[in-house]
C-alpha atoms as a PDB file:
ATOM      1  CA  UNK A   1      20.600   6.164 -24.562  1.00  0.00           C
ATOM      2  CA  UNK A   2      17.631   5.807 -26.840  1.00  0.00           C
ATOM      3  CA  UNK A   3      14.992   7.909 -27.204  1.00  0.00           C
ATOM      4  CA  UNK A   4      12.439   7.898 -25.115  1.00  0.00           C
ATOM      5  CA  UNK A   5      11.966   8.742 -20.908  1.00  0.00           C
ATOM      6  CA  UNK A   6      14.508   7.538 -18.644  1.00  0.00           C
ATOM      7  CA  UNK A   7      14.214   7.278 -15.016  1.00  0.00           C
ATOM      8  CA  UNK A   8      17.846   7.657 -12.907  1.00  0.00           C
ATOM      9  CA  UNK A   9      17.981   7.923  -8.848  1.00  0.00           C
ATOM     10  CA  UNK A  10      20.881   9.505  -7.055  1.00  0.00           C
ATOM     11  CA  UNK A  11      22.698  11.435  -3.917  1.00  0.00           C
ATOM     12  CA  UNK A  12      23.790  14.723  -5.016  1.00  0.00           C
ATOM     13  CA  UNK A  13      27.127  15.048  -2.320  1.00  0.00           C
ATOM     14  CA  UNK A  14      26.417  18.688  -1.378  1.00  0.00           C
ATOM     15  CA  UNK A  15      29.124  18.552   1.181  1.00  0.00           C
ATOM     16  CA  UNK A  16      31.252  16.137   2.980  1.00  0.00           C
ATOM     17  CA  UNK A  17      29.290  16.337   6.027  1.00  0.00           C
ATOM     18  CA  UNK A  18      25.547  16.451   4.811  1.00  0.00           C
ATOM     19  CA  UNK A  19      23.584  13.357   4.391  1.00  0.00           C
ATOM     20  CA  UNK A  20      21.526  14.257   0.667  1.00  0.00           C
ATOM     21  CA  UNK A  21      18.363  12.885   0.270  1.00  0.00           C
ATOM     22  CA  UNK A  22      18.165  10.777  -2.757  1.00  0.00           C
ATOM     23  CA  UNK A  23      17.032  12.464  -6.106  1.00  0.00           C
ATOM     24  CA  UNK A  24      14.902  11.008  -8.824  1.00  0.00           C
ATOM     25  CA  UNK A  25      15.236  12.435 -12.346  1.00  0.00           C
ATOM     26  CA  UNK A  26      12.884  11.947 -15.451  1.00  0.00           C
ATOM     27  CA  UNK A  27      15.137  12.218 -18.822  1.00  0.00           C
ATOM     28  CA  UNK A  28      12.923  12.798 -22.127  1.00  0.00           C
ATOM     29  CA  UNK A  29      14.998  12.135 -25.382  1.00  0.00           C
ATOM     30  CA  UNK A  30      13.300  13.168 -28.305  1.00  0.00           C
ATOM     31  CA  UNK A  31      14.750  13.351 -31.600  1.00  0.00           C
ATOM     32  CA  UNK A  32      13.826  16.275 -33.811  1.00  0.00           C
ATOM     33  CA  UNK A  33      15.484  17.873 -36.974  1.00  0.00           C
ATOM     34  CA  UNK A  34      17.148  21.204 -36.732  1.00  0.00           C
ATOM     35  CA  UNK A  35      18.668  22.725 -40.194  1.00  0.00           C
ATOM     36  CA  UNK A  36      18.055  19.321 -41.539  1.00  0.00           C
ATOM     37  CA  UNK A  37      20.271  17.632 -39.372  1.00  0.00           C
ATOM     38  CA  UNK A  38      19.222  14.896 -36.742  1.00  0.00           C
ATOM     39  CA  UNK A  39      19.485  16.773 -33.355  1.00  0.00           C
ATOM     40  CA  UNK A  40      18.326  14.879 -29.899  1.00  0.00           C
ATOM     41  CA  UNK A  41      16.944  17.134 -27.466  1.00  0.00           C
ATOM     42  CA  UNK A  42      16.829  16.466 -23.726  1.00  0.00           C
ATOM     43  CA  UNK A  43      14.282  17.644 -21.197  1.00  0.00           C
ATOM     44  CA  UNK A  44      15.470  16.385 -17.426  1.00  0.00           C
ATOM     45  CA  UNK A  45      13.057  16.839 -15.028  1.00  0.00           C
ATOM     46  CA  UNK A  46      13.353  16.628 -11.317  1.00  0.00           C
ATOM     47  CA  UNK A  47      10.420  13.850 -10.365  1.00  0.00           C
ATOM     48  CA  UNK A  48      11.521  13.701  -7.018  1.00  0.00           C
ATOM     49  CA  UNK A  49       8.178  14.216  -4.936  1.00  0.00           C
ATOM     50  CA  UNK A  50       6.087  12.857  -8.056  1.00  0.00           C
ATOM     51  CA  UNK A  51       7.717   9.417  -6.896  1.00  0.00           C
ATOM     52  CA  UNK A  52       7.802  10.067  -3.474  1.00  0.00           C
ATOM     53  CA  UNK A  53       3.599  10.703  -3.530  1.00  0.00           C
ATOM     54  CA  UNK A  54       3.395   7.308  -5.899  1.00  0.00           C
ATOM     55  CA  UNK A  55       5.036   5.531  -2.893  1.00  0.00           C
ATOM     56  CA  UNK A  56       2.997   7.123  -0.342  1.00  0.00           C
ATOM     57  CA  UNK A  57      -0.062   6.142  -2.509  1.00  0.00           C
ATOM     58  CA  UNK A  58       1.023   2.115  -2.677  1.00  0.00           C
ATOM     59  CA  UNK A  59       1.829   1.929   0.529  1.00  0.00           C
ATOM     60  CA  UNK A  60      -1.651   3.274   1.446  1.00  0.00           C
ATOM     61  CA  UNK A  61      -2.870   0.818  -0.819  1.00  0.00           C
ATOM     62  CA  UNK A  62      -1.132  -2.142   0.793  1.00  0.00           C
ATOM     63  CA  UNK A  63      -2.252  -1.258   4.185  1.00  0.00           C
ATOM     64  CA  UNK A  64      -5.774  -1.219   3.315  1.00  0.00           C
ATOM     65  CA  UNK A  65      -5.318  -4.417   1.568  1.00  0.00           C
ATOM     66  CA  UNK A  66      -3.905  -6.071   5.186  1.00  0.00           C
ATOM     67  CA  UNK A  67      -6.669  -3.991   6.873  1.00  0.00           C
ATOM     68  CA  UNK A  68      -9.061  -5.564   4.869  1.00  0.00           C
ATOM     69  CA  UNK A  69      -7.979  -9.024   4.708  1.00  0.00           C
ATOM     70  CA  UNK A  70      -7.328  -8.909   8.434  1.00  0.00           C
ATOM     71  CA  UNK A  71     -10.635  -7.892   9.020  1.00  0.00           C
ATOM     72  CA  UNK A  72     -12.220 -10.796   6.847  1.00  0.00           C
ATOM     73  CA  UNK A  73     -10.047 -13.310   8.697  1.00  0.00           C
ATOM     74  CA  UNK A  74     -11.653 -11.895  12.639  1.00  0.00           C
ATOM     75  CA  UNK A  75     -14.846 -11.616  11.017  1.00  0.00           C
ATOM     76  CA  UNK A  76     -15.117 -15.478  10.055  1.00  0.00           C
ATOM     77  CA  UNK A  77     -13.441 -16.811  13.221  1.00  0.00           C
ATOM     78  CA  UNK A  78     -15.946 -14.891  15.721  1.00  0.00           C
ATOM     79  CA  UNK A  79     -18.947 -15.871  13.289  1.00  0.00           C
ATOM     80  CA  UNK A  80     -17.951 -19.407  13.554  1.00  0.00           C
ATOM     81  CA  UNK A  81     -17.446 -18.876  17.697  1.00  0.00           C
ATOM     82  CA  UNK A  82     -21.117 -17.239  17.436  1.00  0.00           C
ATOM     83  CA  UNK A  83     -22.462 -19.782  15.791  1.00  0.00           C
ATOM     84  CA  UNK A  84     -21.321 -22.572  18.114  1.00  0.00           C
ATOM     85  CA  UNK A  85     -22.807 -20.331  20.965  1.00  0.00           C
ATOM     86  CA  UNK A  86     -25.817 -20.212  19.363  1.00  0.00           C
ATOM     87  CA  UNK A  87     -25.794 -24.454  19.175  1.00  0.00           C
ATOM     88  CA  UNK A  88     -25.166 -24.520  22.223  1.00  0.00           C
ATOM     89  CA  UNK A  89     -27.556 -22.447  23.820  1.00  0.00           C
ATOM     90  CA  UNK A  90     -30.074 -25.153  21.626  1.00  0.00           C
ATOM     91  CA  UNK A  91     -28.881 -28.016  22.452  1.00  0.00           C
ATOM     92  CA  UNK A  92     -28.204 -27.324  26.214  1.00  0.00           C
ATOM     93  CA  UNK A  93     -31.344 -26.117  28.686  1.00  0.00           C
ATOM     94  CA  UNK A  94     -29.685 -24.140  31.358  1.00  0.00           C
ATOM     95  CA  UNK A  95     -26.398 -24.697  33.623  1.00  0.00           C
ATOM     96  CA  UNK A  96     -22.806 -22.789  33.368  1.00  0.00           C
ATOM     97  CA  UNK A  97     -23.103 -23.603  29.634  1.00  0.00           C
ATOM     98  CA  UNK A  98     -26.253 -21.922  28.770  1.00  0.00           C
ATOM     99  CA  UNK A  99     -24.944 -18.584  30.677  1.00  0.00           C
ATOM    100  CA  UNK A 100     -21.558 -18.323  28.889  1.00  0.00           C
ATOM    101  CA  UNK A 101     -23.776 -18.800  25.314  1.00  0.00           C
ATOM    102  CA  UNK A 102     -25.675 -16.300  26.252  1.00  0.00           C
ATOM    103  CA  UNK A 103     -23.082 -13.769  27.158  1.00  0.00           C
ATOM    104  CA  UNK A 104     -21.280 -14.479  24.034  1.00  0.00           C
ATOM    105  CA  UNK A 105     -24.516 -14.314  21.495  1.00  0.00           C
ATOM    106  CA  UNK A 106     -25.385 -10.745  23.746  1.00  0.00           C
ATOM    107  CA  UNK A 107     -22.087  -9.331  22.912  1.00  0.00           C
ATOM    108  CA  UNK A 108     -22.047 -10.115  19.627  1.00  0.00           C
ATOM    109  CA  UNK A 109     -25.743  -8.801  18.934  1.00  0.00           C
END
């Protein structure tokens, strides 16, 4: 391995008949000198719920994203739908057609 932070995900088998949850570890290499001699030392860290919360965060992130988007896309389809109501309430001077434009430009005001 070369120095540096490595990032390994595994199932520590506990027993036969427990299903493990998956474990992420964080391994820092660093390379120091120790009595003049090249050593490496290792620092392995258990990063477990770090990643877990990073996951949580992006998939937060995604769903406001589709929120957002999804919004956008019902928000131009009803103004267009308004805005034909509204034409039509000009253009027509009372009747069935006149009524339904005016229920939808009342519920959308």
């Amino acid at each position: 391995m070369k120095v540096g932070k490595h990032h390994f995900n595994f199932n520590p088998q506990l027993s036969s008949d427990v299903q493990s949850k998956q474990v992420t570890v964080e391994i820092d290499i660093k390379e120091h000198k120790f009595n003049r001699e090249k050593c490496l030392m290792l620092q392995i860290r258990n990063v477990t719920s770090a990643m877990d919360s990073y996951a949580l965060q992006i998939d937060a992130k995604k769903q406001q994203q589709f929120k957002t988007s999804m919004q956008h896309e019902i928000v131009s389809h009803l103004t267009s739908i308004i805005s034909v109501a509204d034409l039509l309430k000009q253009e027509h001077h009372g009747g069935r057609d006149n009524h339904l434009a005016d229920d939808i430009s009342s519920s959308a005001h």
